[in-house]
C-alpha atoms as a PDB file:
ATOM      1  CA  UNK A   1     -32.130  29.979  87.312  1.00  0.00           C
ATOM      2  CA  UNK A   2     -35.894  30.168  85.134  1.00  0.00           C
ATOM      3  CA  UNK A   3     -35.631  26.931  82.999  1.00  0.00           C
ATOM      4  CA  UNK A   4     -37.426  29.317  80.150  1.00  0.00           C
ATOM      5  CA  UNK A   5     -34.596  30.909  79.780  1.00  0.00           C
ATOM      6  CA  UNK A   6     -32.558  28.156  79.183  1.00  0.00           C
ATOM      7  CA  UNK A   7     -34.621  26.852  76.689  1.00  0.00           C
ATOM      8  CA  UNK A   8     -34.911  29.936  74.352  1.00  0.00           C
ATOM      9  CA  UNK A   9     -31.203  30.286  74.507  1.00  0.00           C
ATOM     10  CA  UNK A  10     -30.873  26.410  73.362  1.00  0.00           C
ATOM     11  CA  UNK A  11     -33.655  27.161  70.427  1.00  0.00           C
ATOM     12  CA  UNK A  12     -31.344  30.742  69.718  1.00  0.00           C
ATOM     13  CA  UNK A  13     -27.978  28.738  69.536  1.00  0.00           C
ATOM     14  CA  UNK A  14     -29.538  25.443  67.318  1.00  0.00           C
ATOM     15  CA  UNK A  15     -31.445  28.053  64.931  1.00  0.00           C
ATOM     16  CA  UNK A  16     -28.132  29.945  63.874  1.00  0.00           C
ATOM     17  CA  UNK A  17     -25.372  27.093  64.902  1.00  0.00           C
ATOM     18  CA  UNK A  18     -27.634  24.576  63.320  1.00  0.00           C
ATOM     19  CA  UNK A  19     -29.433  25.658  60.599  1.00  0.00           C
ATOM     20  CA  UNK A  20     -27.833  29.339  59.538  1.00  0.00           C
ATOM     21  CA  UNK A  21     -23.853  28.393  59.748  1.00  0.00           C
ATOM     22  CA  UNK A  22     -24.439  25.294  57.388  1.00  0.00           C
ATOM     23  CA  UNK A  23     -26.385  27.541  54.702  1.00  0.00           C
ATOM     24  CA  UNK A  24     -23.396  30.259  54.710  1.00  0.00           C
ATOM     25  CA  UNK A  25     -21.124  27.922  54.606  1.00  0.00           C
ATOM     26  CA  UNK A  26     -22.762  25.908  51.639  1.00  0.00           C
ATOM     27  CA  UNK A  27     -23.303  29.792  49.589  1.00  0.00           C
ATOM     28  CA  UNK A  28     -19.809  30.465  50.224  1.00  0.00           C
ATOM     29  CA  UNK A  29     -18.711  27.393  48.756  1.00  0.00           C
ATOM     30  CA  UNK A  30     -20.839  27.774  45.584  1.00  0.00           C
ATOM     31  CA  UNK A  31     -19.578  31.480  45.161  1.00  0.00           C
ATOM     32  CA  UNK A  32     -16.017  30.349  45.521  1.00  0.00           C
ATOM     33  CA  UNK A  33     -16.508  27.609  42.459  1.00  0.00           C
ATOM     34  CA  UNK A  34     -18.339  29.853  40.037  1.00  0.00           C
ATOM     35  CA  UNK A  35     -15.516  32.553  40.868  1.00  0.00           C
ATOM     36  CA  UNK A  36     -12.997  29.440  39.909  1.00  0.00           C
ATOM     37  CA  UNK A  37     -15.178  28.202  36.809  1.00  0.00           C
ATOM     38  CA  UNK A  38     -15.096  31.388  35.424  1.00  0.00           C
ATOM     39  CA  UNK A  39     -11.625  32.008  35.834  1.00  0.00           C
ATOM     40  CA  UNK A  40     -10.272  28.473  34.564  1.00  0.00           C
ATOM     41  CA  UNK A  41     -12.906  29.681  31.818  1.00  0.00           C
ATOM     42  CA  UNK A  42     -11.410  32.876  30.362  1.00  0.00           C
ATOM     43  CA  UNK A  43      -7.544  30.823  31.271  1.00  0.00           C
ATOM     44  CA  UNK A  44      -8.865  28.294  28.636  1.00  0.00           C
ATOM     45  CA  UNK A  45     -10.217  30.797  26.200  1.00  0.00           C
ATOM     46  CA  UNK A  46      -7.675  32.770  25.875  1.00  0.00           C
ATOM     47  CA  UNK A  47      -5.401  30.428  25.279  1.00  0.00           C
ATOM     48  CA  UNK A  48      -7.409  29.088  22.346  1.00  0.00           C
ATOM     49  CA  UNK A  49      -7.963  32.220  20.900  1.00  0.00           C
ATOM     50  CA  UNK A  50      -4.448  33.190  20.851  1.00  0.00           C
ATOM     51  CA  UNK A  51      -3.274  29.663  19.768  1.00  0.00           C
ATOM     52  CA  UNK A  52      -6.252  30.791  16.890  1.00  0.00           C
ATOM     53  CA  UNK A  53      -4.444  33.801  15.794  1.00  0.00           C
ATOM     54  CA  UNK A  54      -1.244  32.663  16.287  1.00  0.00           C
ATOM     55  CA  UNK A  55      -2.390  30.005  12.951  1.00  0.00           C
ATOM     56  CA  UNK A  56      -3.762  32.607  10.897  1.00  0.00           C
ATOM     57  CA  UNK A  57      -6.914  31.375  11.623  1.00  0.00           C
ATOM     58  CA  UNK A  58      -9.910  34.553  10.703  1.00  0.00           C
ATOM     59  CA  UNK A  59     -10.308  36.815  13.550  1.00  0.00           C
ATOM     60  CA  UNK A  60     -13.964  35.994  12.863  1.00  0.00           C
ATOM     61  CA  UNK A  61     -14.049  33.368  15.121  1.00  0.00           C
ATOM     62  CA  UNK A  62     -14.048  35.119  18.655  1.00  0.00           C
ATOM     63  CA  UNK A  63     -17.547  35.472  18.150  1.00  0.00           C
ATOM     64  CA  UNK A  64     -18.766  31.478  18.159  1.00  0.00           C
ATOM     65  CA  UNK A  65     -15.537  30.746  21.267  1.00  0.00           C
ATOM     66  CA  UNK A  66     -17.449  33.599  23.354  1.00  0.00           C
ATOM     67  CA  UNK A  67     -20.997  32.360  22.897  1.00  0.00           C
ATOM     68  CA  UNK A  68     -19.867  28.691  23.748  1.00  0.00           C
ATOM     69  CA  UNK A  69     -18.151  30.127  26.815  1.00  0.00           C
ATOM     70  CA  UNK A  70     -21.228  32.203  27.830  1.00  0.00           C
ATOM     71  CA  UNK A  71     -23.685  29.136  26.738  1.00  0.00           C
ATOM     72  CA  UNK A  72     -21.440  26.768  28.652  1.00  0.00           C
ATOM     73  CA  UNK A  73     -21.109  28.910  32.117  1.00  0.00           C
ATOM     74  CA  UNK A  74     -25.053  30.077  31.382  1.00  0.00           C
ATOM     75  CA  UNK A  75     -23.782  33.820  31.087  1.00  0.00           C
ATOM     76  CA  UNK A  76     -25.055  36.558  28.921  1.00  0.00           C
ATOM     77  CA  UNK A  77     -22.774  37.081  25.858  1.00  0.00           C
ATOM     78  CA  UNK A  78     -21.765  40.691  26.853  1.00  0.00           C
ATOM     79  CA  UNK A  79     -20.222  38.726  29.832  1.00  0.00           C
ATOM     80  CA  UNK A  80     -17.656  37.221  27.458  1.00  0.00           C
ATOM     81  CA  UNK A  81     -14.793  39.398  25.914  1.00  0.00           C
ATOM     82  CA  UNK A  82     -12.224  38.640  23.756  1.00  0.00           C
ATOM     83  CA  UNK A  83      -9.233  40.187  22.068  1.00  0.00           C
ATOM     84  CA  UNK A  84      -6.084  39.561  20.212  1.00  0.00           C
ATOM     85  CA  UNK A  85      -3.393  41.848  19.263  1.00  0.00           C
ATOM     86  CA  UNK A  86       0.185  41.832  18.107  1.00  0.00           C
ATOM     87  CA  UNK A  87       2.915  43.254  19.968  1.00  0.00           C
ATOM     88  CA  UNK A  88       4.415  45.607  18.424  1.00  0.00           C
ATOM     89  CA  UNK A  89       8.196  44.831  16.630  1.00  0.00           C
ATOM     90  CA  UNK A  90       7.753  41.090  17.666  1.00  0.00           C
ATOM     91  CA  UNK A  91       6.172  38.306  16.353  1.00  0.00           C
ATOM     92  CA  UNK A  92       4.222  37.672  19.435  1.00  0.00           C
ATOM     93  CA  UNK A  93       0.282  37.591  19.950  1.00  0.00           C
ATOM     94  CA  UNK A  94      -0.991  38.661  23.144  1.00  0.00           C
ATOM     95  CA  UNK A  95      -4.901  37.649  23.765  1.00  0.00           C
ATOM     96  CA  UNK A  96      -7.555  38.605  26.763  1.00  0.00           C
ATOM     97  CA  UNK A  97     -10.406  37.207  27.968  1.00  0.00           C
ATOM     98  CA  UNK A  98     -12.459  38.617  30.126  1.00  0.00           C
ATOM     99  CA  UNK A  99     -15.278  36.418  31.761  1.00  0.00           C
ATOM    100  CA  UNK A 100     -17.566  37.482  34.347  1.00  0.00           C
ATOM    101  CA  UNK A 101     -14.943  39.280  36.974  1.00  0.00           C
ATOM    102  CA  UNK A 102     -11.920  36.962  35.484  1.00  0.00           C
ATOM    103  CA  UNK A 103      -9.298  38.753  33.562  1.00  0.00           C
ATOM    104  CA  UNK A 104      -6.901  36.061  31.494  1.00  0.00           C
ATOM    105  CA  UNK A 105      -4.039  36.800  28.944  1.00  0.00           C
ATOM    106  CA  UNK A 106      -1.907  34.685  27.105  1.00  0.00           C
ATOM    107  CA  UNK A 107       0.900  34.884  24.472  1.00  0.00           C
ATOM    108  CA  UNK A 108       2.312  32.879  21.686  1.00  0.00           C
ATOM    109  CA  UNK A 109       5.066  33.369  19.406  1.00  0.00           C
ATOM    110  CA  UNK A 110       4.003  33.046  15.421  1.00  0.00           C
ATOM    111  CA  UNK A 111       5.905  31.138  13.839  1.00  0.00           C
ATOM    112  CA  UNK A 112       6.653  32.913   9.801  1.00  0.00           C
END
């Protein structure tokens, strides 16, 4: 057996056990949490949106919730998407927010 050999298989195996696993490992990790803080992101705003309109609060304010979101996650403001409706013959208020890739909705019941 030619101990050169031996040796560039031992530098092969440390440069991609060693130093290339760890560094997909770590960018997996950090794409997993962003993909999370985004979608705990558009949970939380639309449920304050729709909590928003479910008050009678001015529709007005979707505009100053999305650019907190999109200031908070560092995310362009076209990002950020929000929207309330009623449904019809109810007295229920169905909101989505979209952030990044995350889709959220939530409902509430008004209270009259």
């Amino acid at each position: 057996m030619n101990p050169d050999s031996e040796s560039g298989s031992v530098a092969l195996e440390f440069l991609i056990c060693g130093l290339l696993a760890p560094i997909l490992v770590v960018g997996g990790v950090l794409s997993l949490a962003s993909a999370q803080r985004s979608q705990i992101a558009a949970q939380q705003l639309a449920r304050e949106y729709v909590r928003s309109q479910a008050l009678g609060v001015d529709a007005n304010i979707a505009q100053p919730m999305r650019q907190s979101v999109a200031e908070g996650l560092r995310l362009d403001i076209t990002q950020v998407q929000l929207s309330a409706h009623l449904i019809s013959e109810s007295n229920v208020v169905e909101a989505r927010a979209t952030v990044g890739q995350a889709v959220e909705t939530a409902r509430m019941r008004v209270q009259k």
